[in-house]
PDB file of N, CA and C in Angstrom:
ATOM      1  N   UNK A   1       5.554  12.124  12.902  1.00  0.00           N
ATOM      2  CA  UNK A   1       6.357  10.952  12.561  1.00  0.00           C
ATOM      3  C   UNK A   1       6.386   9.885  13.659  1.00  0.00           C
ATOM      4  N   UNK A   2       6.620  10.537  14.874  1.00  0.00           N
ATOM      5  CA  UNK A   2       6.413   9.622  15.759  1.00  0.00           C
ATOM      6  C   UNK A   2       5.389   7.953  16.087  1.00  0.00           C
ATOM      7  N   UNK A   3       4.034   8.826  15.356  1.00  0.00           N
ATOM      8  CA  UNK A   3       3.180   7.506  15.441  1.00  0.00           C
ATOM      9  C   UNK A   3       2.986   6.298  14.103  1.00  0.00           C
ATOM     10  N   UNK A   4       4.122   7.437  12.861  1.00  0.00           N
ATOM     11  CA  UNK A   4       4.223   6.609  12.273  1.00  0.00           C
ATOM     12  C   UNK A   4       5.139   5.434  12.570  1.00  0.00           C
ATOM     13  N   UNK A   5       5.809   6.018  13.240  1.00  0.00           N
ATOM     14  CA  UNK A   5       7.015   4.734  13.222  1.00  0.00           C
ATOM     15  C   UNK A   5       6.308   3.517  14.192  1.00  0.00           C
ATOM     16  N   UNK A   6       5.954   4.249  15.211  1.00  0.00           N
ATOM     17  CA  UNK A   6       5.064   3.162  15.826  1.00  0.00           C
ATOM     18  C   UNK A   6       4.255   2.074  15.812  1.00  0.00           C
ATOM     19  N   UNK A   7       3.630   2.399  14.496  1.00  0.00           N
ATOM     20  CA  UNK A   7       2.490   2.001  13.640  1.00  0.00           C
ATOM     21  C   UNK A   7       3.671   1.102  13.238  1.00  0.00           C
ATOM     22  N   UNK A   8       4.612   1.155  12.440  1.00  0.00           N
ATOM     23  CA  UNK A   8       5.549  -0.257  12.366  1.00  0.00           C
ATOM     24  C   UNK A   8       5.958  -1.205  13.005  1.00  0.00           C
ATOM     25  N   UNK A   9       6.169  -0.164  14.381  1.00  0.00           N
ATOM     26  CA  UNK A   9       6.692  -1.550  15.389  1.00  0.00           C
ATOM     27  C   UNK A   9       5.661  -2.114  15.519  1.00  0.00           C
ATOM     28  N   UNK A  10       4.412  -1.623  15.739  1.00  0.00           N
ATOM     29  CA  UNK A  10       3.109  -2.716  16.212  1.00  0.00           C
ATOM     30  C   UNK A  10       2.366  -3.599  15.176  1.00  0.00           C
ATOM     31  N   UNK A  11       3.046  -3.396  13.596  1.00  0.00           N
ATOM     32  CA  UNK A  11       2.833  -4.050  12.526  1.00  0.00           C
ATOM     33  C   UNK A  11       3.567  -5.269  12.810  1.00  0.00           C
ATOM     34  N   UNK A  12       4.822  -4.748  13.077  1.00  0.00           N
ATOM     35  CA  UNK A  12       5.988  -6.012  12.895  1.00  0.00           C
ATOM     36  C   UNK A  12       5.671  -6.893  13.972  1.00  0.00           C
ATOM     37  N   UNK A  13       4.913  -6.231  15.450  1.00  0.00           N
ATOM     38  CA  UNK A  13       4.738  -7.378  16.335  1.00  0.00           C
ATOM     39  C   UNK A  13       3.148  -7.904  16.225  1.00  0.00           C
ATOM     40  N   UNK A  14       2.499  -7.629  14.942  1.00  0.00           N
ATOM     41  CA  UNK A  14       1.471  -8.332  14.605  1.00  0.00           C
ATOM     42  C   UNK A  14       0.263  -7.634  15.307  1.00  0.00           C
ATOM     43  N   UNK A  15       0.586  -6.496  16.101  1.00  0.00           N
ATOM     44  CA  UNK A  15      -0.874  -5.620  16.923  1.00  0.00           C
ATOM     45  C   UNK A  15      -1.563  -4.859  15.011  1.00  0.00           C
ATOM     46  N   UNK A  16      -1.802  -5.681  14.118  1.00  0.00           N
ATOM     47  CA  UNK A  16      -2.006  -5.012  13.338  1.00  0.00           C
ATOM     48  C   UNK A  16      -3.423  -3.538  13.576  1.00  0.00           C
ATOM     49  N   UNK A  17      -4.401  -3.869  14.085  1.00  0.00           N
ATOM     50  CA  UNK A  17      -5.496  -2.887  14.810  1.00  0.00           C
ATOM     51  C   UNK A  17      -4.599  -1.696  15.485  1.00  0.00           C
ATOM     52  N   UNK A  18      -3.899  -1.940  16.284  1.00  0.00           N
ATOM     53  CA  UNK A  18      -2.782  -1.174  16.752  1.00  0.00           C
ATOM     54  C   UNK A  18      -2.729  -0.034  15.952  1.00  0.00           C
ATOM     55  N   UNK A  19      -1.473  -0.679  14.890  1.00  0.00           N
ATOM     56  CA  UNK A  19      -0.439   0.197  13.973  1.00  0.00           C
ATOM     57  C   UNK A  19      -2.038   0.739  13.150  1.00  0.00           C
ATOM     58  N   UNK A  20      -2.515   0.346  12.638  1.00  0.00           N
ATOM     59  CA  UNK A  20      -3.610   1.239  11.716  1.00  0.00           C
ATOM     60  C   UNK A  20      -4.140   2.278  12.799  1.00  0.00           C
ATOM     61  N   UNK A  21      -4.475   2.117  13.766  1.00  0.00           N
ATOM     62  CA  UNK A  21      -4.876   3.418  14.626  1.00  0.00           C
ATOM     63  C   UNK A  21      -3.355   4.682  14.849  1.00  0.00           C
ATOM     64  N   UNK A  22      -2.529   4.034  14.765  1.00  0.00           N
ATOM     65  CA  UNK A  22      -0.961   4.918  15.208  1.00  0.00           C
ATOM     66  C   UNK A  22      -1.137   5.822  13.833  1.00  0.00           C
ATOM     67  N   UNK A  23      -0.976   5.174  12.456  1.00  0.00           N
ATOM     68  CA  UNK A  23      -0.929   5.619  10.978  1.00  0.00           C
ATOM     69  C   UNK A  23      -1.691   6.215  10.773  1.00  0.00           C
ATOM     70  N   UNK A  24      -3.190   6.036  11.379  1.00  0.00           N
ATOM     71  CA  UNK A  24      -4.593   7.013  11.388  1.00  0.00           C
ATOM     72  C   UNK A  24      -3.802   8.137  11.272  1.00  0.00           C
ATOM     73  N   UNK A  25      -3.742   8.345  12.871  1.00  0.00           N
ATOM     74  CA  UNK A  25      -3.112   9.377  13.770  1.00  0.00           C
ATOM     75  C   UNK A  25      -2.331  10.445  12.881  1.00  0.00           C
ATOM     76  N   UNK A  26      -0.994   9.718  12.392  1.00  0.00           N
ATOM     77  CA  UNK A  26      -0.158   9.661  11.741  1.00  0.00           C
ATOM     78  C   UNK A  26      -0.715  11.178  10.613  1.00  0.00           C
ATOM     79  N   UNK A  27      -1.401  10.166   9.663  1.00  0.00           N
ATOM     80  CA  UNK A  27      -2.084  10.760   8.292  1.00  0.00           C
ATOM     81  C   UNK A  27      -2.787  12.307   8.732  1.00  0.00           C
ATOM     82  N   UNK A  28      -3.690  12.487   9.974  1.00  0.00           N
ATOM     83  CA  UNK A  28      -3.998  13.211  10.412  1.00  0.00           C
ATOM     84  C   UNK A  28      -3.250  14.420  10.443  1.00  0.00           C
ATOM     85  N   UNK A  29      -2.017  14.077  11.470  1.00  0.00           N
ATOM     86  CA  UNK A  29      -1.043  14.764  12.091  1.00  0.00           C
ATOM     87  C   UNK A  29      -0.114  15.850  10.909  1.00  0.00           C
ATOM     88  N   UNK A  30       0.349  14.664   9.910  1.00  0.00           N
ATOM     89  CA  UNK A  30       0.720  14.894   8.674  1.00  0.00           C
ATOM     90  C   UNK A  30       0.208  14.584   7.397  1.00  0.00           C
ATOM     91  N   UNK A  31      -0.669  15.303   6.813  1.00  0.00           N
ATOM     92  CA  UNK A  31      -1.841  14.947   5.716  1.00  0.00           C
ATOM     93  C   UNK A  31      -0.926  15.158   4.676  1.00  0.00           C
ATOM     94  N   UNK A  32       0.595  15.406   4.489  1.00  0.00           N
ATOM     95  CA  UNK A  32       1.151  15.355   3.412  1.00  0.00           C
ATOM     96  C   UNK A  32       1.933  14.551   3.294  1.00  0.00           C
ATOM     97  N   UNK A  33       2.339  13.898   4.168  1.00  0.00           N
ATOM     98  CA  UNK A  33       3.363  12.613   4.206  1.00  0.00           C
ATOM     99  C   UNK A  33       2.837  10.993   3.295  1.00  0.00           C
ATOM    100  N   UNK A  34       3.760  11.182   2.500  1.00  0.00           N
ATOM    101  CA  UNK A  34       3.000   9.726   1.458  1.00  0.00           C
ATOM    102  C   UNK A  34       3.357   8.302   2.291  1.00  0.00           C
ATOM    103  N   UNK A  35       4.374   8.700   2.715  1.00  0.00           N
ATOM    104  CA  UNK A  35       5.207   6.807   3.525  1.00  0.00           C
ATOM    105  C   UNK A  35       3.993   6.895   4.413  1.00  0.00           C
ATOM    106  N   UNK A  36       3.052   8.025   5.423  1.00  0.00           N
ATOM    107  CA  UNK A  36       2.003   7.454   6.112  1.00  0.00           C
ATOM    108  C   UNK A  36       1.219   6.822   5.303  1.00  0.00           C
ATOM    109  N   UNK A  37       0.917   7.550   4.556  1.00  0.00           N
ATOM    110  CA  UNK A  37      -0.503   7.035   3.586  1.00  0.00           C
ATOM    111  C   UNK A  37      -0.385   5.650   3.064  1.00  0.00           C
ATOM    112  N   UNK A  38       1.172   5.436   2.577  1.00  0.00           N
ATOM    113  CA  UNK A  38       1.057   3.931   2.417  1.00  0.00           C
ATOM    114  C   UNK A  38       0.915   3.220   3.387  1.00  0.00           C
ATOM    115  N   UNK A  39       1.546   3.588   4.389  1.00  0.00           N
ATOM    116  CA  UNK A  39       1.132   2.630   5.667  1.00  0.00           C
ATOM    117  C   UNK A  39       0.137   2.345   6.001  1.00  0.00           C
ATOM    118  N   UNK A  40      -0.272   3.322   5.472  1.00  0.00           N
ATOM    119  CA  UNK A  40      -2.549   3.458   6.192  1.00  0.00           C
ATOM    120  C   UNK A  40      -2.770   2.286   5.079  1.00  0.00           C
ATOM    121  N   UNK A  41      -2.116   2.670   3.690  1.00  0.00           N
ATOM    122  CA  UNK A  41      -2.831   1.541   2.982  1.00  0.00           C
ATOM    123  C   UNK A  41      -2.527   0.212   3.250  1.00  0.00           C
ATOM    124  N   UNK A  42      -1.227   0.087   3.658  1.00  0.00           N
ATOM    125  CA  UNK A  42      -0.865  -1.485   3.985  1.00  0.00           C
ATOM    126  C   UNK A  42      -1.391  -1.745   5.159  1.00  0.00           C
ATOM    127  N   UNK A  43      -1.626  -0.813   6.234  1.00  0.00           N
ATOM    128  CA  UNK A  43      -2.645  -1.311   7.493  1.00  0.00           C
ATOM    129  C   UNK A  43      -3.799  -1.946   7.128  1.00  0.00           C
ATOM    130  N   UNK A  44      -4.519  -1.137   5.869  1.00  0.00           N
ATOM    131  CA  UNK A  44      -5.672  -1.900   5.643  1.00  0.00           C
ATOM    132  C   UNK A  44      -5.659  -3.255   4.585  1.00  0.00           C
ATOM    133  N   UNK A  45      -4.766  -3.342   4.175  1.00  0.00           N
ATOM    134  CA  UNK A  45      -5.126  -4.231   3.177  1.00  0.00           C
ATOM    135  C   UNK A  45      -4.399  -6.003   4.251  1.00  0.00           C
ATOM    136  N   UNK A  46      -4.082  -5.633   5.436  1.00  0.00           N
ATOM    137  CA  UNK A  46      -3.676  -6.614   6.654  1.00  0.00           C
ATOM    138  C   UNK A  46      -4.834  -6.839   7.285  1.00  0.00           C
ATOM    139  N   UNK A  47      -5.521  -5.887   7.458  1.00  0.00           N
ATOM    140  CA  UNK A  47      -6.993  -5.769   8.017  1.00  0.00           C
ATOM    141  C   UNK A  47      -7.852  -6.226   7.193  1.00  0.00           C
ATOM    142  N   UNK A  48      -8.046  -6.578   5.656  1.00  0.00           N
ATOM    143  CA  UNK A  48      -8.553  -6.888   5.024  1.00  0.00           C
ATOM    144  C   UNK A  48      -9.933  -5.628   4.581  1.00  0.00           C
ATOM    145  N   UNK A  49      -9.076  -4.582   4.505  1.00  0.00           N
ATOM    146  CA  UNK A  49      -9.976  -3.416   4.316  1.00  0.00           C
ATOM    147  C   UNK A  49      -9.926  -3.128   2.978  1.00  0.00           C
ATOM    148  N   UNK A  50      -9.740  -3.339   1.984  1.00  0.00           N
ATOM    149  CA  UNK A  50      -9.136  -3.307   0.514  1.00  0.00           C
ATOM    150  C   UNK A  50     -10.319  -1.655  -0.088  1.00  0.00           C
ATOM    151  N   UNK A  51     -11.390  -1.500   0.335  1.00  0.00           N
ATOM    152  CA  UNK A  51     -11.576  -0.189  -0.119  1.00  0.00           C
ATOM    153  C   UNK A  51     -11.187   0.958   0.885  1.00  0.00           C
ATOM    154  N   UNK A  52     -10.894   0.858   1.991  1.00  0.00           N
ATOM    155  CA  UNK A  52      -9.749   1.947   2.435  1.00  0.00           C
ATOM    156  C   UNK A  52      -8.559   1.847   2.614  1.00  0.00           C
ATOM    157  N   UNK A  53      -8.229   0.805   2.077  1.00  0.00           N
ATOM    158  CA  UNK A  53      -6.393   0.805   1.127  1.00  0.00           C
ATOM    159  C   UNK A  53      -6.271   1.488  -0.247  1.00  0.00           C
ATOM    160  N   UNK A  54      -7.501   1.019  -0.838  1.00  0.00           N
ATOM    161  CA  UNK A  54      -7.655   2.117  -1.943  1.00  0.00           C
ATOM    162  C   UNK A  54      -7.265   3.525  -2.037  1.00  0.00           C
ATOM    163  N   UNK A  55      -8.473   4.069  -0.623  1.00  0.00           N
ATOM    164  CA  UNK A  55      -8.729   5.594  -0.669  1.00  0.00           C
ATOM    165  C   UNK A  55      -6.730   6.170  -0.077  1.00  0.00           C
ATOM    166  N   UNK A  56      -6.635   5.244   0.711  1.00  0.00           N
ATOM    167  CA  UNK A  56      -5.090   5.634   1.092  1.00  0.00           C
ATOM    168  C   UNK A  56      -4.092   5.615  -0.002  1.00  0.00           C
ATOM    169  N   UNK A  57      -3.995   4.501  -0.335  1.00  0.00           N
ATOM    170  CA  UNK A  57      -3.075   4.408  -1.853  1.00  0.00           C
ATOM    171  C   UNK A  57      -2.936   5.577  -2.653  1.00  0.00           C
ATOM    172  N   UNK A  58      -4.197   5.991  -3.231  1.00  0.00           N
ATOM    173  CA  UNK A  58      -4.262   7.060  -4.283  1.00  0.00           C
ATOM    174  C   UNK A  58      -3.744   7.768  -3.912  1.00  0.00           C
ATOM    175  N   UNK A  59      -3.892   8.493  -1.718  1.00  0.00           N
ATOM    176  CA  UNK A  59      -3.921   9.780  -1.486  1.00  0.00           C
ATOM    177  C   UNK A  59      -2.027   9.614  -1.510  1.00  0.00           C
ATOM    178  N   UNK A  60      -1.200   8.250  -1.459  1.00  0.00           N
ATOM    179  CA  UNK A  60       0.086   8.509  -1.346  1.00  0.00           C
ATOM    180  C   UNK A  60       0.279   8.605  -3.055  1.00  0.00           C
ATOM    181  N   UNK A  61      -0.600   8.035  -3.731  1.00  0.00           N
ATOM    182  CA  UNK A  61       0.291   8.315  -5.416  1.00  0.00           C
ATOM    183  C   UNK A  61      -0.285   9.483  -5.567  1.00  0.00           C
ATOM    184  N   UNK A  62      -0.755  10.135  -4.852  1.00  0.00           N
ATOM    185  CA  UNK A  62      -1.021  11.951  -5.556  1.00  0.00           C
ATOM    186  C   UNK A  62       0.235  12.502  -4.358  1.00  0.00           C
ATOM    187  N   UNK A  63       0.429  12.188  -3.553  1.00  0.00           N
ATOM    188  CA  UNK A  63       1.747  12.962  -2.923  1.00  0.00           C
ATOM    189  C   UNK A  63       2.530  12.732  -3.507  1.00  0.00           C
ATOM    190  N   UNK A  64       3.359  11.385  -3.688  1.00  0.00           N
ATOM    191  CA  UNK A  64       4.093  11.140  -4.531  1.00  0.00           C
ATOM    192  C   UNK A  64       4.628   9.734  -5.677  1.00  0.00           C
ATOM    193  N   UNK A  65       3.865  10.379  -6.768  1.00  0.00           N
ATOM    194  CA  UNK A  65       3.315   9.585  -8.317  1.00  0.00           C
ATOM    195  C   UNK A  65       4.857   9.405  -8.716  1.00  0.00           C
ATOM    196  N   UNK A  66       6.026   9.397  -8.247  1.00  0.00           N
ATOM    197  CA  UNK A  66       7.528   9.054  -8.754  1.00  0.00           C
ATOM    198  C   UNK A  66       8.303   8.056  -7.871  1.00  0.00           C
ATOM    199  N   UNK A  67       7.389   7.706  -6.895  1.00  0.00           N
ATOM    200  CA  UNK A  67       7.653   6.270  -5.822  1.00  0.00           C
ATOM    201  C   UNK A  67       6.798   5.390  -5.806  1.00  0.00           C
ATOM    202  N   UNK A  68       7.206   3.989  -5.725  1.00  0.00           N
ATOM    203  CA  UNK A  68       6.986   3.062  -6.376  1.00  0.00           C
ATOM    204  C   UNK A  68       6.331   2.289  -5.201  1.00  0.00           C
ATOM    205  N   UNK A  69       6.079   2.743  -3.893  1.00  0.00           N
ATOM    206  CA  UNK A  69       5.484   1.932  -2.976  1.00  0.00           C
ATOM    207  C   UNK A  69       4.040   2.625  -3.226  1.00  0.00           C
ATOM    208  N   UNK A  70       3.171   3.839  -2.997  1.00  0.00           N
ATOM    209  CA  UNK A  70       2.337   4.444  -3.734  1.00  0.00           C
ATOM    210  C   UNK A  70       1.629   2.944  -4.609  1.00  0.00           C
ATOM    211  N   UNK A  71       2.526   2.951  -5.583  1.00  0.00           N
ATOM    212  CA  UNK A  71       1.941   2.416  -6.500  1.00  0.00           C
ATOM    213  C   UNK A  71       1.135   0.870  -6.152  1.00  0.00           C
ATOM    214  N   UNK A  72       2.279   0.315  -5.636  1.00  0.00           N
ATOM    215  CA  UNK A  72       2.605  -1.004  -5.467  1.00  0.00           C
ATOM    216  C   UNK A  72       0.862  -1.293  -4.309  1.00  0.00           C
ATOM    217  N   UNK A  73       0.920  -0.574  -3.725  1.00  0.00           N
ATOM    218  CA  UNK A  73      -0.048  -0.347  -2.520  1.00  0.00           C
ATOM    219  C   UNK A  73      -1.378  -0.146  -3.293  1.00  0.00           C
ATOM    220  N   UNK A  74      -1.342   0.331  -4.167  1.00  0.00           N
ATOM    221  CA  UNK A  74      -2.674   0.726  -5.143  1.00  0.00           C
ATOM    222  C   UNK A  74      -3.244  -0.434  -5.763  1.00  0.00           C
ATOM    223  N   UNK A  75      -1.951  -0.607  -5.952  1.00  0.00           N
ATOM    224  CA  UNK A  75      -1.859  -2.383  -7.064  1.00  0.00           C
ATOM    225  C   UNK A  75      -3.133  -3.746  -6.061  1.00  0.00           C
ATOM    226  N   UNK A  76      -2.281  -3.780  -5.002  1.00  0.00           N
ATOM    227  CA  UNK A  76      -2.443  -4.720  -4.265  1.00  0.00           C
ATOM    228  C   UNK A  76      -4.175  -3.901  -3.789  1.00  0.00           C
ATOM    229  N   UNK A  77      -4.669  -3.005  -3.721  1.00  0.00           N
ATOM    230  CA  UNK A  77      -5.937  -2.359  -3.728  1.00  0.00           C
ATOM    231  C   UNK A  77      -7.080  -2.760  -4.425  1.00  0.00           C
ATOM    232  N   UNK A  78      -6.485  -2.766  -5.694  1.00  0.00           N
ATOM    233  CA  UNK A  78      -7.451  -3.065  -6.967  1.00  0.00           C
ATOM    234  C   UNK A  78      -7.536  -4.586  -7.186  1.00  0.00           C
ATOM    235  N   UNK A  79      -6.466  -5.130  -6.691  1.00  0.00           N
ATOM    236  CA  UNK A  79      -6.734  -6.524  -7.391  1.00  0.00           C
ATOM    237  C   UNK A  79      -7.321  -7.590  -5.615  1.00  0.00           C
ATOM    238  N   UNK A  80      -7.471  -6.332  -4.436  1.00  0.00           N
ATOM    239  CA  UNK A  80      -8.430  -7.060  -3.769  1.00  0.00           C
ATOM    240  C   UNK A  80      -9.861  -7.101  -3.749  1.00  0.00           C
ATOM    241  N   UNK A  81     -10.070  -6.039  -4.884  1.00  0.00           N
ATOM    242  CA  UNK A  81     -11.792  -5.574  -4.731  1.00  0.00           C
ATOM    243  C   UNK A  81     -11.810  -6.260  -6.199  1.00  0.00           C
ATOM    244  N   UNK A  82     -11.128  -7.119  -6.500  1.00  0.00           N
ATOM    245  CA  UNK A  82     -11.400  -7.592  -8.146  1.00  0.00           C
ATOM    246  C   UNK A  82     -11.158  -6.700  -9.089  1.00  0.00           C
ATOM    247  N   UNK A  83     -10.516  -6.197  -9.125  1.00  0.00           N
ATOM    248  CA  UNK A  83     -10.086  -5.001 -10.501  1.00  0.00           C
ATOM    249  C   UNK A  83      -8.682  -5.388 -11.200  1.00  0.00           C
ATOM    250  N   UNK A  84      -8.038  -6.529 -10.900  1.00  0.00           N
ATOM    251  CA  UNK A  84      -6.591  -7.351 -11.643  1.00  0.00           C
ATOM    252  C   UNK A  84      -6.210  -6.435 -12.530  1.00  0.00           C
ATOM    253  N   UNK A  85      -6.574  -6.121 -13.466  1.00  0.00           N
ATOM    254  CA  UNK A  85      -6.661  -5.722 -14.753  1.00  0.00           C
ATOM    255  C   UNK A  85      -6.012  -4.326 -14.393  1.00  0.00           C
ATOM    256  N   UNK A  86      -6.621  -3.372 -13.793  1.00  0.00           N
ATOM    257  CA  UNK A  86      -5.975  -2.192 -13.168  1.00  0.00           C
ATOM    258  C   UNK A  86      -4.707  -2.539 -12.297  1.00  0.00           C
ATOM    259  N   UNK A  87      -4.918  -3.706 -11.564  1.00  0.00           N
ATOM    260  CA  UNK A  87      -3.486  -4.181 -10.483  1.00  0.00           C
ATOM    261  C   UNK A  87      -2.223  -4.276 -11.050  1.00  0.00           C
ATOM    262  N   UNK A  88      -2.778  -5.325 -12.166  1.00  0.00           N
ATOM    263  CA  UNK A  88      -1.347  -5.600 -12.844  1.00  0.00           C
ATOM    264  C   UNK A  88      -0.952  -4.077 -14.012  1.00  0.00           C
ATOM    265  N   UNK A  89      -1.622  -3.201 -13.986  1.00  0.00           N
ATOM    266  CA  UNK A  89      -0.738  -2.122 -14.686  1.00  0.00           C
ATOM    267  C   UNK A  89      -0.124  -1.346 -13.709  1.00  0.00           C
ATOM    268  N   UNK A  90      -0.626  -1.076 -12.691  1.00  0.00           N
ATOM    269  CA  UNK A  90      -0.118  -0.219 -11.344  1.00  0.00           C
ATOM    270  C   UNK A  90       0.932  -1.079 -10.520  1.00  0.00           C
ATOM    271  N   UNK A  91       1.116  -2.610 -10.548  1.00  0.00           N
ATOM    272  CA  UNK A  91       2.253  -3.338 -10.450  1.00  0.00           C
ATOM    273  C   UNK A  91       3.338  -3.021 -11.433  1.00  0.00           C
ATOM    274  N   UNK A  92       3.120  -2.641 -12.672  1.00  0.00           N
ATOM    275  CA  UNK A  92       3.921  -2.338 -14.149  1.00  0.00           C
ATOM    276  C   UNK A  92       4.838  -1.099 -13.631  1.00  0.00           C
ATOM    277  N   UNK A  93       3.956  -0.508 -13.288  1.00  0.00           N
ATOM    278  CA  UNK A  93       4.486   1.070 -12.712  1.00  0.00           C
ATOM    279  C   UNK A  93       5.366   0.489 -11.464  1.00  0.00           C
ATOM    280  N   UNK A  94       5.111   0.338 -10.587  1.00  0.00           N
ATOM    281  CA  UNK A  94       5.859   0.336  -9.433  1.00  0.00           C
ATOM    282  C   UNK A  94       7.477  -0.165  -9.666  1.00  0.00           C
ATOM    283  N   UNK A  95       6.931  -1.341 -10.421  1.00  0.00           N
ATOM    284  CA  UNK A  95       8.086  -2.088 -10.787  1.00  0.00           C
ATOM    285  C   UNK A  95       9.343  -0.750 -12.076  1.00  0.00           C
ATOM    286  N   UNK A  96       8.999  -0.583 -13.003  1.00  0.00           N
ATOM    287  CA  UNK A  96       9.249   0.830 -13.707  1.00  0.00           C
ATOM    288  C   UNK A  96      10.067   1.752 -12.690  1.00  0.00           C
ATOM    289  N   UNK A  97       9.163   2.184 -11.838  1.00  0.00           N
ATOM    290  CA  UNK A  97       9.898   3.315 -10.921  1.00  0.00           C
ATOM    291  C   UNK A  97      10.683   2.936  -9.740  1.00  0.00           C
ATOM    292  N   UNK A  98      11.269   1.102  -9.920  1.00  0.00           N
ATOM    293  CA  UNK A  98      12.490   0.777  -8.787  1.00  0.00           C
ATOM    294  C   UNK A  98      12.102   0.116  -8.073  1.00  0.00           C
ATOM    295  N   UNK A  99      10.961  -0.027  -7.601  1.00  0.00           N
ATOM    296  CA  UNK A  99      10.298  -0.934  -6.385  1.00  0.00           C
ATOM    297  C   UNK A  99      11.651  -1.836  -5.878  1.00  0.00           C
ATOM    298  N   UNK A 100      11.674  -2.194  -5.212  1.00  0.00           N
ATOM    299  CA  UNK A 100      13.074  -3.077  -4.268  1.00  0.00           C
ATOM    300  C   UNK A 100      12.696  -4.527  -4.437  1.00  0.00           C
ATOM    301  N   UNK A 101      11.408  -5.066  -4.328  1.00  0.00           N
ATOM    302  CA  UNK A 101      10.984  -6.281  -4.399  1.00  0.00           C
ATOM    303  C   UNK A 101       9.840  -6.461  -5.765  1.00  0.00           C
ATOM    304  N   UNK A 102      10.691  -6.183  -6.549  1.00  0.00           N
ATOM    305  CA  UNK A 102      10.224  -6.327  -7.827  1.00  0.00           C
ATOM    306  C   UNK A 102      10.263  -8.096  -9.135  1.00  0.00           C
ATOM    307  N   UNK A 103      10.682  -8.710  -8.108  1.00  0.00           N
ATOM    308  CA  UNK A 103      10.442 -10.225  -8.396  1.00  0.00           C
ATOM    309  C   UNK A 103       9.326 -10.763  -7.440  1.00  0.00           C
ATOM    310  N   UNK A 104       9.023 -10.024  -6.546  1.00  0.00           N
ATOM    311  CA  UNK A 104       7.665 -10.465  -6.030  1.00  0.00           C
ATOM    312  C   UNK A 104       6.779  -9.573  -6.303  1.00  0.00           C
ATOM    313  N   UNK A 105       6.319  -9.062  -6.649  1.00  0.00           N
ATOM    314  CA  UNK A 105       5.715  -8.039  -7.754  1.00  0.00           C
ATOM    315  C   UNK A 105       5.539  -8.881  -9.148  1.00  0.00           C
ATOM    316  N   UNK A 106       6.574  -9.429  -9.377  1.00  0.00           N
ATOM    317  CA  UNK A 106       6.339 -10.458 -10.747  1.00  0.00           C
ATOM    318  C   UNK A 106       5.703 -11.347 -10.896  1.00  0.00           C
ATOM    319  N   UNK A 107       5.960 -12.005  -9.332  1.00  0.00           N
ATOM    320  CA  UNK A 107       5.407 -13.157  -9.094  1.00  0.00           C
ATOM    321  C   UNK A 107       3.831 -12.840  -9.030  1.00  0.00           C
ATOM    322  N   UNK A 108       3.116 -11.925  -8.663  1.00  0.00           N
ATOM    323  CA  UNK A 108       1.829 -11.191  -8.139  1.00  0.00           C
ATOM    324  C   UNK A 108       1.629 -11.163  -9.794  1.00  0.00           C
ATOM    325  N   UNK A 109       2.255 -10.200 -10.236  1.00  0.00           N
ATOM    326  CA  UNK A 109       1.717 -10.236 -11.891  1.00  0.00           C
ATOM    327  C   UNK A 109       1.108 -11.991 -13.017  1.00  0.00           C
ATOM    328  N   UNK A 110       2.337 -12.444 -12.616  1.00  0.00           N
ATOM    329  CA  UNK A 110       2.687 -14.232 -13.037  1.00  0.00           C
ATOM    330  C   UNK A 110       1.169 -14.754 -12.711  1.00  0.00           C
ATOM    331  N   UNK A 111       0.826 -14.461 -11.229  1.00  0.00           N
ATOM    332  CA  UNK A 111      -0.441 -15.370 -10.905  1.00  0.00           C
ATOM    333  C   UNK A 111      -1.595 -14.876 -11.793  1.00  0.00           C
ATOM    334  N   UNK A 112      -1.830 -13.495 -11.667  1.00  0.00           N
ATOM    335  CA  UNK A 112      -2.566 -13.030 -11.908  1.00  0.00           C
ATOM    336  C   UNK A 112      -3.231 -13.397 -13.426  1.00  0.00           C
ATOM    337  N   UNK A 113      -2.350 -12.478 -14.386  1.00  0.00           N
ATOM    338  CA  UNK A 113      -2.238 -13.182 -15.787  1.00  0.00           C
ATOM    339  C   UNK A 113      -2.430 -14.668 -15.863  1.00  0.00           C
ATOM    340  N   UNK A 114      -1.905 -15.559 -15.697  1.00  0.00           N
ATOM    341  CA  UNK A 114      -2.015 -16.765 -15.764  1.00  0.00           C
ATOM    342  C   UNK A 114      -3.353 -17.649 -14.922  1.00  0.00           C
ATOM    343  N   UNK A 115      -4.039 -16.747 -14.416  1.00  0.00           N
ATOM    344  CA  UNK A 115      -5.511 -17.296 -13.664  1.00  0.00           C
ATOM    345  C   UNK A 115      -5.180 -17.477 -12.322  1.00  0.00           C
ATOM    346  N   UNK A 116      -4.030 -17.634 -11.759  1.00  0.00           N
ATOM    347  CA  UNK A 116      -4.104 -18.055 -10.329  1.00  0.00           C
ATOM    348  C   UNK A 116      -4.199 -17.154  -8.999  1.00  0.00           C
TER     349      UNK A 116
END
């Protein structure tokens, strides 16, 4: 846990290269922990890594497919490698299972659908 949390502080102070090496770590350390795995995925999709935000995403919606960041992280996966169509249903879900920022989630859906 330790390097997960780390991996935040060095997100929040923008060392994004940083925090994705801490979350590596992290995922390693604890290969069952889903909040890493999303992190790994949101490390990459800051990094502009969108097919190993993917491979991370999934591995947190197979830990845990009843939380809505998982999802949300998957979402934002698919609709960077061009797959919208898959984004905005895995946005559907997230939003479904509580997501906290689920008007920006809408807004992500809104563009999408509508061409922008």
């Amino acid at each position: 846990p330790l390097y997960h949390y780390r991996s935040k502080l060095r997100c929040a102070a923008g060392d994004r290269a940083g925090a994705l090496d801490d979350v590596q770590r992290a995922t390693v350390l604890a290969p069952n922990d889903a909040s890493a795995w999303c992190s790994r995925a949101y490390c990459h999709l800051l990094l502009a890594n969108p097919a190993q935000a993917l491979v991370a995403a999934v591995r947190g919606v197979e830990l845990c497919p009843d939380h809505p960041a998982p999802w949300n992280h998957l979402a934002d996966a698919l609709h960077a490698i061009g797959r919208s169509r898959d984004a905005v249903r895995y946005w559907r879900r997230a939003m479904r299972l509580g997501h906290p920022w689920s008007e920006q989630i809408e807004a992500k859906i809104l563009k999408v659908t509508n061409g922008g």
